[in-house]
Protein backbone atom coordinates (compact mmCIF):
# COMPACT_ATOMS: atom_id res chain seq x y z
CA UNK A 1 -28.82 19.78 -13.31
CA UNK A 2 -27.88 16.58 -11.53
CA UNK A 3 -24.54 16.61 -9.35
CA UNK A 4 -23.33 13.74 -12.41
CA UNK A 5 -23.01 16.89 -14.74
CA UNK A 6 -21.36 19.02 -13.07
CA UNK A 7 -17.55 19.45 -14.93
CA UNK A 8 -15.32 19.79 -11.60
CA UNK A 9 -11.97 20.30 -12.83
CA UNK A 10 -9.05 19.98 -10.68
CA UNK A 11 -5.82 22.48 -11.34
CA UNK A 12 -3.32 20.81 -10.00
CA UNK A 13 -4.16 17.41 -11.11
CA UNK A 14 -3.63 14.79 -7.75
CA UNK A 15 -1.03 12.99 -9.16
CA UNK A 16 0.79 16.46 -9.30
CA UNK A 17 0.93 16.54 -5.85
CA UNK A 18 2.18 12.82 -5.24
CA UNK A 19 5.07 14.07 -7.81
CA UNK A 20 5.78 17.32 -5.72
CA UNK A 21 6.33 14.93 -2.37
CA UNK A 22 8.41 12.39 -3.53
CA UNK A 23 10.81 15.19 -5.27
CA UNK A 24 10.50 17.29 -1.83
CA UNK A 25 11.41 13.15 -0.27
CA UNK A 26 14.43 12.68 -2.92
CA UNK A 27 12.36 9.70 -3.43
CA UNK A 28 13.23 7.50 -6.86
CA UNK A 29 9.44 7.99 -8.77
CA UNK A 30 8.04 7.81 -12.47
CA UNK A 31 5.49 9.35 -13.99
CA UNK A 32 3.93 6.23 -16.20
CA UNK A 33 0.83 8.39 -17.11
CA UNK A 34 -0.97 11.80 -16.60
CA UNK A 35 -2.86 9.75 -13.77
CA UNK A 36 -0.07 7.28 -12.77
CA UNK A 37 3.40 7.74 -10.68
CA UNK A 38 5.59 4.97 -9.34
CA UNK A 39 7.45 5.30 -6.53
CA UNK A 40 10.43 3.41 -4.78
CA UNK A 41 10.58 3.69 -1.39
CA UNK A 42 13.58 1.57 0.69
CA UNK A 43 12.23 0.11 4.07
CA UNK A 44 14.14 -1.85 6.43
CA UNK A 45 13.18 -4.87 5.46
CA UNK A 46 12.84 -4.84 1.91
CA UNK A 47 12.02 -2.35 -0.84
CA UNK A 48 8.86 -0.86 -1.84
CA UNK A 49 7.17 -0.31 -4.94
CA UNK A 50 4.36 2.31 -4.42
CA UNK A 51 2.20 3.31 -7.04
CA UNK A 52 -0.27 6.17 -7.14
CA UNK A 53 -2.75 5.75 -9.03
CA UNK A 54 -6.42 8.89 -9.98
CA UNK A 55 -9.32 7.26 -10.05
CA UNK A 56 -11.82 9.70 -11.82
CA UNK A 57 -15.06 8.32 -12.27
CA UNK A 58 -14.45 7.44 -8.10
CA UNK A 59 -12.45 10.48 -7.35
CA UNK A 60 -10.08 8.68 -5.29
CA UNK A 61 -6.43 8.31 -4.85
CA UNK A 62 -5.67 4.66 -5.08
CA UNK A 63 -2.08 3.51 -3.58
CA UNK A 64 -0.89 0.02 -4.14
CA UNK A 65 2.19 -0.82 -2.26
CA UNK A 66 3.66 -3.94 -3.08
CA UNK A 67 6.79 -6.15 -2.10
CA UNK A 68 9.46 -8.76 -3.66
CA UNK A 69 7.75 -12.21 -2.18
CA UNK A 70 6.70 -14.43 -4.90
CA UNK A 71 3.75 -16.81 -3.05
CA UNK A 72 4.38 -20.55 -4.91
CA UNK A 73 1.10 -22.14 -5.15
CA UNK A 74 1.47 -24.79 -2.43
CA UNK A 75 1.64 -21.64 0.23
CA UNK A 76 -1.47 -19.59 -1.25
CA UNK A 77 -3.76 -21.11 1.18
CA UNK A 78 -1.58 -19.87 4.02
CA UNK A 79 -0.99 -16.63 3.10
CA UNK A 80 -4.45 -16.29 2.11
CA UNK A 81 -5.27 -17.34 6.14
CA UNK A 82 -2.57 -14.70 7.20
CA UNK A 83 -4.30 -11.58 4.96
CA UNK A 84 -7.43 -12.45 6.80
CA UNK A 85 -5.92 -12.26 10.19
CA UNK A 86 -4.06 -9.26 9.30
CA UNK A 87 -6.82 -7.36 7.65
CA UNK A 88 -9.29 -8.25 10.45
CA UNK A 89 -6.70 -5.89 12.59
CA UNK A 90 -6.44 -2.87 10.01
CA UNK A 91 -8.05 0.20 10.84
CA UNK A 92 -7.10 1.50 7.16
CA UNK A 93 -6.69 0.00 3.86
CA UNK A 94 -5.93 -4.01 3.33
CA UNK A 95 -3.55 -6.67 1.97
CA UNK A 96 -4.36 -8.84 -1.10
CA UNK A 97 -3.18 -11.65 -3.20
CA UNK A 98 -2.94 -11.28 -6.55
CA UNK A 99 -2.94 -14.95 -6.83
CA UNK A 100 -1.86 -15.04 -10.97
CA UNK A 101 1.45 -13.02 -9.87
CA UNK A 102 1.70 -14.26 -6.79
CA UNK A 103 1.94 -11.21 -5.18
CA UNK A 104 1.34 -9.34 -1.83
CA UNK A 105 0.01 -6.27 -2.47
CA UNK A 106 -1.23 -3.76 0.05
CA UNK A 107 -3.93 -0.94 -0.96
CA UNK A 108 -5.64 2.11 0.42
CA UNK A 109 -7.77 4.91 -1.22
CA UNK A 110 -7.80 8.92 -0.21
CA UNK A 111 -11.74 10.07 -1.39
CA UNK A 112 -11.52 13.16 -3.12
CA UNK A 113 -15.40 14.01 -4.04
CA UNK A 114 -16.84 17.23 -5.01
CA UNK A 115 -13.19 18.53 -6.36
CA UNK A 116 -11.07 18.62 -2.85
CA UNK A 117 -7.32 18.44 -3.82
CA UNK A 118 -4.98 16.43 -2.19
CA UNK A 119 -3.01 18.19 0.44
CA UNK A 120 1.12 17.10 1.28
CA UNK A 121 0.28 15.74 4.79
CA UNK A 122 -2.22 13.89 3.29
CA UNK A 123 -0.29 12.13 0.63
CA UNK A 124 2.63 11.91 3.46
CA UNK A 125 -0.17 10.37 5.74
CA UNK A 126 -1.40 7.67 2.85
CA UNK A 127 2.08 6.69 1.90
CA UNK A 128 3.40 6.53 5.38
CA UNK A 129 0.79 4.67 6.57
CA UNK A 130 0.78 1.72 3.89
CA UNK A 131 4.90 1.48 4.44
CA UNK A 132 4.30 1.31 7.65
CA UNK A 133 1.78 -1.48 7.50
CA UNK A 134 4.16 -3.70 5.07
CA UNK A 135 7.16 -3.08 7.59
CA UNK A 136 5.06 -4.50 9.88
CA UNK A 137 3.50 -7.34 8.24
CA UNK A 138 6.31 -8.25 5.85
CA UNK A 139 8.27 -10.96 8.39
CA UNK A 140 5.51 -12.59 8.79
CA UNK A 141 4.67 -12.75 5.21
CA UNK A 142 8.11 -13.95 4.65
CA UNK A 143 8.00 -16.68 7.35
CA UNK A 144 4.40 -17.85 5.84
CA UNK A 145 6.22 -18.52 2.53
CA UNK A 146 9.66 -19.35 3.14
CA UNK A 147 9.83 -21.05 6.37
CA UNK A 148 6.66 -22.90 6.22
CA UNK A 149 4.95 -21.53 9.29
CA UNK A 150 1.10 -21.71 9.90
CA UNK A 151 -0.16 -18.10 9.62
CA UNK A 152 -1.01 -17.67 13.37
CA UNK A 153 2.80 -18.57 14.19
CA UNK A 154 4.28 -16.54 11.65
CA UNK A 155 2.02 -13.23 13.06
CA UNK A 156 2.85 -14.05 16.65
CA UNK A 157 6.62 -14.57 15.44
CA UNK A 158 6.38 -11.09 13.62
CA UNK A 159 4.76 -8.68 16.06
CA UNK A 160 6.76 -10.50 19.11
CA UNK A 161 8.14 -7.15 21.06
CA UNK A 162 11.44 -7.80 23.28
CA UNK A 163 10.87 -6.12 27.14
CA UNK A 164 13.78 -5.07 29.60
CA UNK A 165 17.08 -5.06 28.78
CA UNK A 166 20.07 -7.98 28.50
């Protein structure tokens, strides 16, 4: 028997879990499938719309995160230049485009082979993790298509940390 036939089944199923932390979280969530759950989470700079997603034939967790900034076509090429600069610094998980929808999107994955089940601090982890990211990121984002800015500006503008006191 190859490992390809073996049946693991997994009781709870990982989107279960996902569903038990954002109820623990009084987070705002829908279940939009047996391996699907959306999620709105409110950051400081903008609201989130996480979604959860099982991956079975890769036994992985996939999260998307996503924000309200609509990229018009004449700033694609400079966003495009700030995910690459961004992405170059992420330890975990990346930004896209979804160039079609013009939007920023920003996605991880939690491997799950051989059966393991998701664990609370894990999920907590995963979605904590990719908020924190977009918090991060999202001025600059923002200044890339609103403002005009060349991607290196907008970053610099973005992660620009005050020192002292006034």
């Amino acid at each position: 028997m190859s490992l390809l036939e073996l049946d693991l089944s997994r009781n709870p199923h990982p989107v279960d879990m996902i569903e038990q932390v954002a109820h623990a979280n009084d987070w705002a969530f829908e279940r939009t499938g047996d391996d699907e759950i959306a999620i709105a989470v409110a950051g400081d700079w903008t609201d989130y719309h996480v979604s959860f997603s099982w991956m079975e034939d890769f036994e992985a967790l996939h999260l998307a995160c996503a924000f309200d900034i609509k990229v018009p076509e004449n700033r694609v090429l400079e966003v495009m230049r700030l995910l690459s600069i961004i992405n170059e610094q992420m330890l975990f998980g990346h930004f896209d485009l979804w160039e079609q929808e013009g939007a920023i999107m920003f996605r991880q994955a939690l491997l799950l082979c051989g059966g393991a089940d998701p664990t609370s601090q894990q999920v907590e982890v995963l979605l904590n993790s990719a908020l924190e990211a977009c918090e991060t990121y999202f001025q600059a984002f923002q200044f890339v298509v609103w403002s005009g800015t060349s991607a290196r500006d907008a970053l610099n503008s973005a992660l620009f940390e005050t020192q002292g006191n006034a």
